[in-house]
N, C-alpha and C. Protein backbone atom coordinates (compact mmCIF):
# COMPACT_ATOMS: atom_id res chain seq x y z
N UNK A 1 0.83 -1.17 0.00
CA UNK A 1 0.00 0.00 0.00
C UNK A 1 0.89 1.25 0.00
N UNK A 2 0.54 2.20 -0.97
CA UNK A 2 1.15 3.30 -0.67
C UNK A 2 1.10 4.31 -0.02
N UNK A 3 1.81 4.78 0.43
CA UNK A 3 1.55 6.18 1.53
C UNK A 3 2.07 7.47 1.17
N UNK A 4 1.52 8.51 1.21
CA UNK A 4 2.09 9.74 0.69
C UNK A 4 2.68 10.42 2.07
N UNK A 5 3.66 11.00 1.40
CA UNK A 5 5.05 11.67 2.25
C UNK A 5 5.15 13.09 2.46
N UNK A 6 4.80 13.70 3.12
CA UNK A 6 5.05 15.50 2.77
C UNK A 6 5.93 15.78 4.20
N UNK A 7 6.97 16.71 4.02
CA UNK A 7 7.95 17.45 4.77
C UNK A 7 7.44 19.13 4.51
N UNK A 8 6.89 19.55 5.50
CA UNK A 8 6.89 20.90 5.54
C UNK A 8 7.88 21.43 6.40
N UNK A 9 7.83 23.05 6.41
CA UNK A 9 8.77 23.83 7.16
C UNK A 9 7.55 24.85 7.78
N UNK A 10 8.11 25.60 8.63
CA UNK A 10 7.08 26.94 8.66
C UNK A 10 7.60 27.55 10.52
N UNK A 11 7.22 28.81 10.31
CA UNK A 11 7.88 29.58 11.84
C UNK A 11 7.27 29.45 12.60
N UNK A 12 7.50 29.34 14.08
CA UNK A 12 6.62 29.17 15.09
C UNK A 12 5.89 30.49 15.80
N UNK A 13 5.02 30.67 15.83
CA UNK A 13 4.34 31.28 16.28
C UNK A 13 4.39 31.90 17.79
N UNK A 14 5.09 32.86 18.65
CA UNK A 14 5.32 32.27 19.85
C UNK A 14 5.98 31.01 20.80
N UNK A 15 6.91 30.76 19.83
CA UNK A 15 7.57 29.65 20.54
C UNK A 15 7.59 29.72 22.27
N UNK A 16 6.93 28.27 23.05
CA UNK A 16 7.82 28.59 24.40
C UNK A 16 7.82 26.90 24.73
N UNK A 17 7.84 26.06 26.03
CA UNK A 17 7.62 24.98 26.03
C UNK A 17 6.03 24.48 26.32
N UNK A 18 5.54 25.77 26.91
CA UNK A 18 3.96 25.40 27.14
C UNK A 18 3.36 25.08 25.28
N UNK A 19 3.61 26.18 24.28
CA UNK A 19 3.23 26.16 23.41
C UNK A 19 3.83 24.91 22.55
N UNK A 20 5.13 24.45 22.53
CA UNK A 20 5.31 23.27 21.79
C UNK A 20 4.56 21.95 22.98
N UNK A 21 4.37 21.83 24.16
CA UNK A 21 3.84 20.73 24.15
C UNK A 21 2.49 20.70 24.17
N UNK A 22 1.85 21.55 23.81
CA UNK A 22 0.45 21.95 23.18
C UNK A 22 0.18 21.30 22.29
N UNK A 23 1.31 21.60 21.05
CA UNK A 23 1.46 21.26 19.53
C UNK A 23 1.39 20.15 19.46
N UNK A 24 2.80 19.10 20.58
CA UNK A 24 2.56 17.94 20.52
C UNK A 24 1.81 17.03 20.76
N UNK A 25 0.76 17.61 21.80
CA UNK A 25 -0.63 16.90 22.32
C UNK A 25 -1.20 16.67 20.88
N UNK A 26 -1.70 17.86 20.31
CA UNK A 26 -2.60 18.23 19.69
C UNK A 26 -2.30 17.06 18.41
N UNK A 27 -1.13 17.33 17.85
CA UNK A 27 -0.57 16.64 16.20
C UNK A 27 -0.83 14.97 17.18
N UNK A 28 -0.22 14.64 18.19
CA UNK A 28 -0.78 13.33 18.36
C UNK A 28 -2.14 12.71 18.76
N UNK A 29 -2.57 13.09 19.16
CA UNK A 29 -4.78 12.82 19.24
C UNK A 29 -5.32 13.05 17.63
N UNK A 30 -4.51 13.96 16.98
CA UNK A 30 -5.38 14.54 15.57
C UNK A 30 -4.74 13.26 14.63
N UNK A 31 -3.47 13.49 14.80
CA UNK A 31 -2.38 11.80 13.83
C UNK A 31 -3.29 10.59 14.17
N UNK A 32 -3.14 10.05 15.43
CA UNK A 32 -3.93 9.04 15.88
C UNK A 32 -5.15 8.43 15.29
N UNK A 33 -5.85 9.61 15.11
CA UNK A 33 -7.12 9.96 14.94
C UNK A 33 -7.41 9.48 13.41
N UNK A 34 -6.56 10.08 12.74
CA UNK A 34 -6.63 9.81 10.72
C UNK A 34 -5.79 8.94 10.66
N UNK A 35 -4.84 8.36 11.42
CA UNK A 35 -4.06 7.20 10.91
C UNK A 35 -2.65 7.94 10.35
N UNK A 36 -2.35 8.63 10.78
CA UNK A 36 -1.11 9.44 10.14
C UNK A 36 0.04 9.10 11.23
N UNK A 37 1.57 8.98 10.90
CA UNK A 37 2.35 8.98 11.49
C UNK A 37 3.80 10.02 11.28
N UNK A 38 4.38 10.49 11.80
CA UNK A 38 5.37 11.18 11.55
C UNK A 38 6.50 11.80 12.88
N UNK A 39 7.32 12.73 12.15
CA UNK A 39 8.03 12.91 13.57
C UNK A 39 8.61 14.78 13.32
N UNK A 40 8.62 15.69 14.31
CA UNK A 40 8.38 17.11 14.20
C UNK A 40 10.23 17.46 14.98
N UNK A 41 10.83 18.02 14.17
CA UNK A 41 11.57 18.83 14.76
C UNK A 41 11.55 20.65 14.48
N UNK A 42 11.92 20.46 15.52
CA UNK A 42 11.61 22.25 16.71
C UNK A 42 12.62 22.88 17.21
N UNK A 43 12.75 24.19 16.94
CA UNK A 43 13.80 24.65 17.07
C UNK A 43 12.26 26.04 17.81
N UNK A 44 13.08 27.30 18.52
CA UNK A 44 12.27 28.66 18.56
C UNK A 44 12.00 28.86 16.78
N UNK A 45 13.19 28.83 16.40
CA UNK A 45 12.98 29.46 14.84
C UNK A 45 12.63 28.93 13.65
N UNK A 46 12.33 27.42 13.77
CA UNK A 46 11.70 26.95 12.86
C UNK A 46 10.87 25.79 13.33
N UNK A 47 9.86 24.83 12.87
CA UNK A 47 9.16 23.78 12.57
C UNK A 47 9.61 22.96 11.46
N UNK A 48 9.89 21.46 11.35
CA UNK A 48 10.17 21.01 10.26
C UNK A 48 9.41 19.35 10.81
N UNK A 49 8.45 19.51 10.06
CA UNK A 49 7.87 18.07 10.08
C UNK A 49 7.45 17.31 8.95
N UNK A 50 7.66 16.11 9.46
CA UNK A 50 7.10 14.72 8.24
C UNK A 50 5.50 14.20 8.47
N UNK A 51 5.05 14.40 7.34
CA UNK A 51 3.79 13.76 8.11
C UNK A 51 3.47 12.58 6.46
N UNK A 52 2.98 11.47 7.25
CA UNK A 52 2.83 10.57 6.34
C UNK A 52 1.36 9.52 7.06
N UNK A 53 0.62 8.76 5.60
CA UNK A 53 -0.43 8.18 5.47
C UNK A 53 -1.07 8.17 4.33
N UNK A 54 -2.39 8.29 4.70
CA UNK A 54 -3.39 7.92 3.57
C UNK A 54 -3.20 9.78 2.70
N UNK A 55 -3.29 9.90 1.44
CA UNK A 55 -3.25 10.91 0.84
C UNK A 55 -4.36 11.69 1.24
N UNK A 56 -5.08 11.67 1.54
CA UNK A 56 -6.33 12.53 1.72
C UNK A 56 -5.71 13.09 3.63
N UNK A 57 -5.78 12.15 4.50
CA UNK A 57 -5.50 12.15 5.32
C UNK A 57 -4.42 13.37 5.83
N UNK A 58 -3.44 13.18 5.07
CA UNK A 58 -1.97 13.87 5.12
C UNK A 58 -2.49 15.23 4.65
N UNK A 59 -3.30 15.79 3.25
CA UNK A 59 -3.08 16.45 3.06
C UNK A 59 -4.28 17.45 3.88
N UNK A 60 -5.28 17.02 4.16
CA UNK A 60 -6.12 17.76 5.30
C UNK A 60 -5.29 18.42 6.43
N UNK A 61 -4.72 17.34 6.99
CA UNK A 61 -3.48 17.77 7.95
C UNK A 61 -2.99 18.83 7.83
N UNK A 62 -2.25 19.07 6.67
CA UNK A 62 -1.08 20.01 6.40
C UNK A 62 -2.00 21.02 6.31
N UNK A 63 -3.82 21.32 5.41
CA UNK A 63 -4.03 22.31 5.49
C UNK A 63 -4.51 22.98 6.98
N UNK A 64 -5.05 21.74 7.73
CA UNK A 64 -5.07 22.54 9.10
C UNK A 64 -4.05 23.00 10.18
N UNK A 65 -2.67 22.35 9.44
CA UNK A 65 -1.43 22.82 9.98
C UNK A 65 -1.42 24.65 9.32
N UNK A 66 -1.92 24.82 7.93
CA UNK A 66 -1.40 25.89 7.26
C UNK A 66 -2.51 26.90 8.34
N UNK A 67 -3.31 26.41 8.65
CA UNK A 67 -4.36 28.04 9.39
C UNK A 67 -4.17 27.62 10.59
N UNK A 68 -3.56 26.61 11.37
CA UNK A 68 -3.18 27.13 12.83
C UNK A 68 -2.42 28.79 13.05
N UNK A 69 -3.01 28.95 14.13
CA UNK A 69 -2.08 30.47 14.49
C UNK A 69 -0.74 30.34 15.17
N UNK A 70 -0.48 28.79 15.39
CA UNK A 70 0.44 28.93 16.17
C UNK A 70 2.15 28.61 14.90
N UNK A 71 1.55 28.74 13.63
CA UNK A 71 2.40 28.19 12.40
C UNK A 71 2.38 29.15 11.22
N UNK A 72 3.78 30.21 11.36
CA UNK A 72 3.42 31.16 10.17
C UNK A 72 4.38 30.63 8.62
N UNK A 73 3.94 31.18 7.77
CA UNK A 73 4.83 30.57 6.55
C UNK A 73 4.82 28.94 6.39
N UNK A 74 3.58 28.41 6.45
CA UNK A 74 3.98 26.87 6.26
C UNK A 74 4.37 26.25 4.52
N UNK A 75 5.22 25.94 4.41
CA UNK A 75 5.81 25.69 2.92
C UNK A 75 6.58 24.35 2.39
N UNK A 76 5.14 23.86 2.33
CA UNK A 76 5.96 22.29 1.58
C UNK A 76 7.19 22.04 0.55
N UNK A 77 8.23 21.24 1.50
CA UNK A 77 9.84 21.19 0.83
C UNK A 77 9.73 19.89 0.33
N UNK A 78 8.43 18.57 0.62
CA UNK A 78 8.68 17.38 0.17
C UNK A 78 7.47 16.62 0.27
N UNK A 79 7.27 16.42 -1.14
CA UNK A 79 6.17 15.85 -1.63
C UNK A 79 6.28 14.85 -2.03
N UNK A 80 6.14 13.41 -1.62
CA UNK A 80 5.91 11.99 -2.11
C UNK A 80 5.35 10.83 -2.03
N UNK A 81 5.24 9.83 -2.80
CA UNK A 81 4.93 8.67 -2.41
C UNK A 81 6.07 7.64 -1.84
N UNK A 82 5.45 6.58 -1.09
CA UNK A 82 6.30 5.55 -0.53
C UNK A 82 6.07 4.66 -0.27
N UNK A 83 6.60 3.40 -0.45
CA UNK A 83 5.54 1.63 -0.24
C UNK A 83 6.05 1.20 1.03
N UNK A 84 6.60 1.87 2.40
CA UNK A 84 6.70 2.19 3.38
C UNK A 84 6.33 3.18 4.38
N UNK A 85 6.46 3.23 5.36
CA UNK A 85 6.38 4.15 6.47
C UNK A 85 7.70 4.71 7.25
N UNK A 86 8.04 5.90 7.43
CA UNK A 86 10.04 5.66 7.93
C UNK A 86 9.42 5.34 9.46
N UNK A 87 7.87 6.33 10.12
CA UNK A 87 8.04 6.40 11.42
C UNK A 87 6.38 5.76 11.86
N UNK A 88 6.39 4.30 11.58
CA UNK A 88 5.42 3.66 11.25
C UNK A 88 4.40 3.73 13.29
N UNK A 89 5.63 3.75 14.09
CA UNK A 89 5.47 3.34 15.64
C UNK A 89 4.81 4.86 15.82
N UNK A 90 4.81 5.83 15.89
CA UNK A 90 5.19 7.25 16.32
C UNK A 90 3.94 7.95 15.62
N UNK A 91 2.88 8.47 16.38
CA UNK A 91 1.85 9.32 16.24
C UNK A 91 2.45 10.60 15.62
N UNK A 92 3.30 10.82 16.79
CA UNK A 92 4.15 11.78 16.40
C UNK A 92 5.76 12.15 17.03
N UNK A 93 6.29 11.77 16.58
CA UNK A 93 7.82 11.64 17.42
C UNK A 93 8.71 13.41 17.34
N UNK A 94 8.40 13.21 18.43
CA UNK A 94 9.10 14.66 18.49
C UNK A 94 10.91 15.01 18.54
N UNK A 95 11.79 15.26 17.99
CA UNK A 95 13.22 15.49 18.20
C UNK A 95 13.74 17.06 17.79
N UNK A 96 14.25 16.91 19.64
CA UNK A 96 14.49 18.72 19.58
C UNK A 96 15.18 19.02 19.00
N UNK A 97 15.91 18.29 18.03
CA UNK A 97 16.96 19.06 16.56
C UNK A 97 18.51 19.36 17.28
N UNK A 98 18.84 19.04 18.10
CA UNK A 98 19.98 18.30 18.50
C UNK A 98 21.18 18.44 17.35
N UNK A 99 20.95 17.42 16.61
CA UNK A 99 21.67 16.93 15.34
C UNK A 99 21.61 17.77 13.97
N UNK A 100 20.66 18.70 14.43
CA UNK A 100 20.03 19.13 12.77
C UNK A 100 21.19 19.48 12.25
N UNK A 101 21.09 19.66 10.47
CA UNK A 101 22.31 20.17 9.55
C UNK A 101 22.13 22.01 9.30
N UNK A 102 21.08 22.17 10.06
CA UNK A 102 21.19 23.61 9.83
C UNK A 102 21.14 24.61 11.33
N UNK A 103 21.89 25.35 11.00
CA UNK A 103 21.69 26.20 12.42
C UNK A 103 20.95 27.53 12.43
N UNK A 104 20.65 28.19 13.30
CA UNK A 104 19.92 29.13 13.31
C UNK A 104 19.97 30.71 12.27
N UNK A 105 21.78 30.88 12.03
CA UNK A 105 22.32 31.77 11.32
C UNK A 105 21.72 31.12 10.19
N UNK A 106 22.11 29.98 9.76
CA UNK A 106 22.24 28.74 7.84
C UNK A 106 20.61 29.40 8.08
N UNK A 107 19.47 29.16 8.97
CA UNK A 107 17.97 28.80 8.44
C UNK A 107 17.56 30.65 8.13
N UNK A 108 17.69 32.00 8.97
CA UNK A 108 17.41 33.19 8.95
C UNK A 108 18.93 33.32 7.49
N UNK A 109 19.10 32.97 7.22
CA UNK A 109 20.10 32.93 5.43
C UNK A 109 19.33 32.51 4.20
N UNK A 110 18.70 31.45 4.48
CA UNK A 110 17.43 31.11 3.34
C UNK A 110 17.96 29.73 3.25
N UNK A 111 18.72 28.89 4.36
CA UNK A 111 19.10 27.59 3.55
C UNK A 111 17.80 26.91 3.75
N UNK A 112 16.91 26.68 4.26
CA UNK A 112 16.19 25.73 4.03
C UNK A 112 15.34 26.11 2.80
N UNK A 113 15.69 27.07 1.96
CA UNK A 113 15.18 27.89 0.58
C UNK A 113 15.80 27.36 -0.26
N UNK A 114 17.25 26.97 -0.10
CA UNK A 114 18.05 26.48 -1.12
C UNK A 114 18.38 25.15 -0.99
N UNK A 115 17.93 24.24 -0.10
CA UNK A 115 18.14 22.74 0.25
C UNK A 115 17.29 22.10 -1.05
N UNK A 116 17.57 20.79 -0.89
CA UNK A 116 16.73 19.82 -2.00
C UNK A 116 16.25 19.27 -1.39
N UNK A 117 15.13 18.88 -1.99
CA UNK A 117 14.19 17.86 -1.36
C UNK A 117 14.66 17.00 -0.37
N UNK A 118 15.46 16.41 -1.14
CA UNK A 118 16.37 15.13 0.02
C UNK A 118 17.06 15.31 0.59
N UNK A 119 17.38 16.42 0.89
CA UNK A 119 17.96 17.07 1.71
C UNK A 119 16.53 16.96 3.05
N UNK A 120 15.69 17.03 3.16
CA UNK A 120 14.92 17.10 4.32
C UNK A 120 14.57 15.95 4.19
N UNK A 121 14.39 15.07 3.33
CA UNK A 121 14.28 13.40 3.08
C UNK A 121 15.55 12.78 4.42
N UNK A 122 16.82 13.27 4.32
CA UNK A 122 17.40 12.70 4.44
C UNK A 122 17.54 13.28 6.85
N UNK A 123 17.00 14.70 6.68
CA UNK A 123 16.97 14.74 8.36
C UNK A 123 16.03 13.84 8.79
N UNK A 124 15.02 13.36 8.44
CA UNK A 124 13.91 12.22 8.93
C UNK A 124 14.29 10.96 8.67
N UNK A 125 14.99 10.23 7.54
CA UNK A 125 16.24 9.43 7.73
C UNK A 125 16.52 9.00 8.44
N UNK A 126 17.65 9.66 9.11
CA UNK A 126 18.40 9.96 10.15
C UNK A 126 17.90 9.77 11.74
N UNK A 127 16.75 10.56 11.85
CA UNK A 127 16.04 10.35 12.67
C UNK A 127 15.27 8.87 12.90
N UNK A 128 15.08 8.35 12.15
CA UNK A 128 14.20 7.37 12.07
C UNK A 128 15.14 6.14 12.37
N UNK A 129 16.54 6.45 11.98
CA UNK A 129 17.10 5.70 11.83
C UNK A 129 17.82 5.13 13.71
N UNK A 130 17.49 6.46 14.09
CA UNK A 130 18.16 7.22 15.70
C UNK A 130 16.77 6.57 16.48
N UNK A 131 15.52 6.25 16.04
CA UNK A 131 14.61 5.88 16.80
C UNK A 131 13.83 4.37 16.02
N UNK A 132 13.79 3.30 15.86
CA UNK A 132 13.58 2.20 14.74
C UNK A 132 12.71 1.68 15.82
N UNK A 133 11.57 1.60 14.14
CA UNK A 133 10.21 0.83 14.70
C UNK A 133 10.28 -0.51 15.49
C-alpha cells in the first residue's frame, strides 16, 4: 500500500515549552485519529515536520497545519509517495533538533530555501534511523 510523504517547514508562532507541548498533544490525538504517522523537529525558529499516510489524510493535515495560528509561513519542501512508512510506531515523534544540519544563522540565510528535497528526506532518515520501529 502506498503512503504519501510530505515534509513541511514553517515559523513558530510564539515559541515557548507550554506552546510546543500543546502542539505535541494536539498533532498526536489529531495523527492518531486519521491514521497518520510522523516525527516534528523544533527549534524557537523553525518547525520542520514529516507527516505521512493515507493521501487525503496527510493532506487535510497540512491544510489545518497551514491556518493554525500557532504556524506562520507553512511551505511544503517534500512531496511523495512511498511503499513504506520511515516512522510507522510514532503518532508523532518529536526530536528537539539536537543533530540538525542547519543552524539558526544557515535557516534566517534562506538555507532551508536552497536545500533539496532530500535534503529534508534525508533529516527524517536519520532520525528514524536514531529511533527504529
Amino acid at each position: 500500500m502506498s503512503v504519501t510523504q510530505i515534509i513541511y517547514s514553517s515559523t513558530p508562532f510564539g515559541y515557548d515549552e507550554n506552546l510546543l507541548n500543546g502542539l505535541l498533544a494536539d498533532a498526536r490525538r489529531c495523527n492518531k485519529r486519521d491514521g497518520i504517522t510522523g516525527a516534528l523537529v523544533c527549534r524557537r525558529d523553525v518547525y520542520l515536520q514529516f507527516l505521512e499516510g493515507n493521501d487525503a489524510a496527510v493532506r487535510n493535515t497540512l491544510d489545518r497545519i497551514a491556518r493554525d495560528d500557532r504556524h506562520v509561513e507553512v511551505i511544503t519542501r517534500f512531496d511523495a509517495t512511498s511503499d513504506a512508512r520511515l516512522f510507522s510506531d510514532w503518532a508523532m515523534l518529536h526530536d528537539p533538533a539536537h543533530s540538525w544540519a542547519w543552524s539558526e544563522d544557515a535557516v534566517a540565510k534562506g538555507a532551508l530555501d536552497r536545500a533539496e528535497h532530500r535534503d529534508f528526506r534525508s533529516v527524517f532518515e536519520g532520525i528514524a534511523a536514531r529511533h527504529p520501529a
